[in-house]
N, C-alpha and C. Protein backbone atom coordinates (compact mmCIF):
# COMPACT_ATOMS: atom_id res chain seq x y z
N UNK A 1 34.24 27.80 -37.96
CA UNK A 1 34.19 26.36 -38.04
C UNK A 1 35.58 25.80 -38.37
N UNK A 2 35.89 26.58 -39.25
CA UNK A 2 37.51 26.10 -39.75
C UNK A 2 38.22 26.92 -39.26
N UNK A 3 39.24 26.75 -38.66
CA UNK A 3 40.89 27.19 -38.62
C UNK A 3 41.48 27.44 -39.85
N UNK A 4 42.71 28.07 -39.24
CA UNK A 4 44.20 27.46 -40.30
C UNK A 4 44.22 26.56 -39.91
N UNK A 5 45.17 26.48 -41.64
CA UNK A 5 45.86 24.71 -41.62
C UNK A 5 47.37 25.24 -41.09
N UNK A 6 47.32 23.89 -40.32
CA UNK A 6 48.89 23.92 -39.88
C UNK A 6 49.60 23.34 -41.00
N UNK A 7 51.09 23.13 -40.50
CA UNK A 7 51.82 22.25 -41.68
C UNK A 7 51.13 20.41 -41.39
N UNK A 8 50.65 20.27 -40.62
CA UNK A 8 50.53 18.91 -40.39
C UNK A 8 49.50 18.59 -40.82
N UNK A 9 48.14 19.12 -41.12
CA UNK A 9 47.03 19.53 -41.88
C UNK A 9 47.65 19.44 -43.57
N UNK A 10 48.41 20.15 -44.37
CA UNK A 10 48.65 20.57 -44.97
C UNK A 10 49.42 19.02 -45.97
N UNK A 11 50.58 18.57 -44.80
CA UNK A 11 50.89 16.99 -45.04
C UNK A 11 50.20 15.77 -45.80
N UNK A 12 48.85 15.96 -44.97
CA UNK A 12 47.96 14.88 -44.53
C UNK A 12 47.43 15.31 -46.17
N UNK A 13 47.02 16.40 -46.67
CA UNK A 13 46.24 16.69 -47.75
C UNK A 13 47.03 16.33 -48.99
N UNK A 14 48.08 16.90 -48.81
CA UNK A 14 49.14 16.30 -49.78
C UNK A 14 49.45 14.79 -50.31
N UNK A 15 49.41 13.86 -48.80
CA UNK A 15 49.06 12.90 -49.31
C UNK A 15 48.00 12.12 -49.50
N UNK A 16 47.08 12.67 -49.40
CA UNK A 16 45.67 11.91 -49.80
C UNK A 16 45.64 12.14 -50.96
N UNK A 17 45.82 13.19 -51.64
CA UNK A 17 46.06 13.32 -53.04
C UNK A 17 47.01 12.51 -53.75
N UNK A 18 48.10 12.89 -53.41
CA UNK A 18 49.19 11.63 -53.83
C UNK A 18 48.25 9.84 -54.36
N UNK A 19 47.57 9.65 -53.05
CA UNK A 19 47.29 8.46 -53.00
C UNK A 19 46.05 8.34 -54.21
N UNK A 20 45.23 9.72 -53.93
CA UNK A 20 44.16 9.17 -55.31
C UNK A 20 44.53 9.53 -56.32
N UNK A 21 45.40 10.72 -56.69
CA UNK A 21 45.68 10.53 -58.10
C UNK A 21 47.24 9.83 -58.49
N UNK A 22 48.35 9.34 -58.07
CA UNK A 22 48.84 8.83 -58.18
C UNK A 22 50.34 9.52 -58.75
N UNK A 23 51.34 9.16 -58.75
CA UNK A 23 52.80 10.72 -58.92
C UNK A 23 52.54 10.47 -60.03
N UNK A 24 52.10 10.15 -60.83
CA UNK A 24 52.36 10.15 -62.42
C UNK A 24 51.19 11.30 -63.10
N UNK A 25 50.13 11.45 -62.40
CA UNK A 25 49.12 12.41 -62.73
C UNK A 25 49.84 13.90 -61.66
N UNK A 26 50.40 13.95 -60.68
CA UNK A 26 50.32 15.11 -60.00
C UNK A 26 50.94 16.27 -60.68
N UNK A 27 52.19 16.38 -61.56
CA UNK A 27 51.97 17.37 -62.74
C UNK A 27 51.60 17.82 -63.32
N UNK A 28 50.96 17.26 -63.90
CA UNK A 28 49.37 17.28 -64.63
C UNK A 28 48.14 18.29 -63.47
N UNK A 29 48.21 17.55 -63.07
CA UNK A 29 47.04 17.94 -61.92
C UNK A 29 47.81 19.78 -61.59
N UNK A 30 49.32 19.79 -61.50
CA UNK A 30 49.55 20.81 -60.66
C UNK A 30 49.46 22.42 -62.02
N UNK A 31 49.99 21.49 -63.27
CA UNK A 31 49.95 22.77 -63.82
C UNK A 31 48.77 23.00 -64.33
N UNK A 32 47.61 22.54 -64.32
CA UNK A 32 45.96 22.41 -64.53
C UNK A 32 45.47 23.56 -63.38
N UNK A 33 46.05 23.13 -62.21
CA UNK A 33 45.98 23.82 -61.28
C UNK A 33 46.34 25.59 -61.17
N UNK A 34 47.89 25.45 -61.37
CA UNK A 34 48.48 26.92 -62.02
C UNK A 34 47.64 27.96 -63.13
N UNK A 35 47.31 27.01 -63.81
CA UNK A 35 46.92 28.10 -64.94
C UNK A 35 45.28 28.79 -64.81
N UNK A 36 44.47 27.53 -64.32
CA UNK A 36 43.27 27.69 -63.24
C UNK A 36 43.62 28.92 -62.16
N UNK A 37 44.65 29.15 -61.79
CA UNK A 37 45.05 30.24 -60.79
C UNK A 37 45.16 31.84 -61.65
N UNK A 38 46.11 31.50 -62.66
CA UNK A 38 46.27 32.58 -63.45
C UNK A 38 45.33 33.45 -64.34
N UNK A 39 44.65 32.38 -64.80
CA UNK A 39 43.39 32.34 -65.48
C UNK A 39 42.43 33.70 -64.12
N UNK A 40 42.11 32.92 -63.18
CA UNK A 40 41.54 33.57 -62.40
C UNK A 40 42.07 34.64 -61.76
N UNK A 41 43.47 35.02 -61.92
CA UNK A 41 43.55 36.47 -61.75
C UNK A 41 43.80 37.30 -62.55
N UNK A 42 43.95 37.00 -63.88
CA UNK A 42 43.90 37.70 -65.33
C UNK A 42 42.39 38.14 -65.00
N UNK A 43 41.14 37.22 -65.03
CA UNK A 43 39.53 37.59 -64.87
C UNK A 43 39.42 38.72 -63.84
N UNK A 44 40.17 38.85 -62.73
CA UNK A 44 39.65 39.78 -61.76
C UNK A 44 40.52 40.96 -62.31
N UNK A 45 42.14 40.97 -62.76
CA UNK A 45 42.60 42.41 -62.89
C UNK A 45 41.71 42.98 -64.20
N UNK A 46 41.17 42.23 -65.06
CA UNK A 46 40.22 42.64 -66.38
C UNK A 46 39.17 43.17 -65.73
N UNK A 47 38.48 42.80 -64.63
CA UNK A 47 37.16 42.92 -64.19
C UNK A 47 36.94 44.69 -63.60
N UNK A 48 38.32 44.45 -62.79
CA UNK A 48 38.81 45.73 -62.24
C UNK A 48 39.11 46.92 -63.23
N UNK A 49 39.95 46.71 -64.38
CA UNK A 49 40.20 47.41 -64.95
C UNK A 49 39.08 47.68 -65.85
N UNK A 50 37.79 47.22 -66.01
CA UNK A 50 36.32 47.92 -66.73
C UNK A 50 35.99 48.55 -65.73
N UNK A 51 35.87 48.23 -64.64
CA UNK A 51 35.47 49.39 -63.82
C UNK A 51 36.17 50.41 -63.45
N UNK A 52 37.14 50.87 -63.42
CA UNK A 52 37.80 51.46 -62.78
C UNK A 52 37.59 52.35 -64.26
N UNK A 53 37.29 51.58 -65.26
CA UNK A 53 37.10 52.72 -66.90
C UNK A 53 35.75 52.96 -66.35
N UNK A 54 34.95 52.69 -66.43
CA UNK A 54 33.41 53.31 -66.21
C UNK A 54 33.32 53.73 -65.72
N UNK A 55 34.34 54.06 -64.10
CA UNK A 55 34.19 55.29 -63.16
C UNK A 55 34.83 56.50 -63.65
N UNK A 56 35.54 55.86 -64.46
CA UNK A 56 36.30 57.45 -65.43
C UNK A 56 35.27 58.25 -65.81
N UNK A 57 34.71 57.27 -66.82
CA UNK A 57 33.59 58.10 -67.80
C UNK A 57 32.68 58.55 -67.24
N UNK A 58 32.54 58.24 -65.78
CA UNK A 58 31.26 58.78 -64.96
C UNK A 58 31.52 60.00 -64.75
């Protein structure tokens, strides 16, 4: 159903955002964003690393 996004796709999203949250929130928004990222790959290398112990002990 979906494609890639091109860069022109990619534009368009950028500024629709711009427009609803406004440049004074998009920092905000971006490092909310970042740590939401980090957060979620700290959860998966943890997730990995219990299992990868329980296959030990198996």
């Amino acid at each position: 159903m979906f494609g890639k996004l091109g860069t022109t796709e990619i534009i368009v999203i950028l500024l629709i955002v711009l427009l609803i949250f406004g440049p004074t929130q998009l920092p905000k928004l971006s490092k909310m964003f970042g740590k939401s990222i980090k957060g979620f790959k700290d959860g998966l290398e943890e997730t990995s690393k219990e299992d990868k112990d329980d296959s030990d002990k198996a």
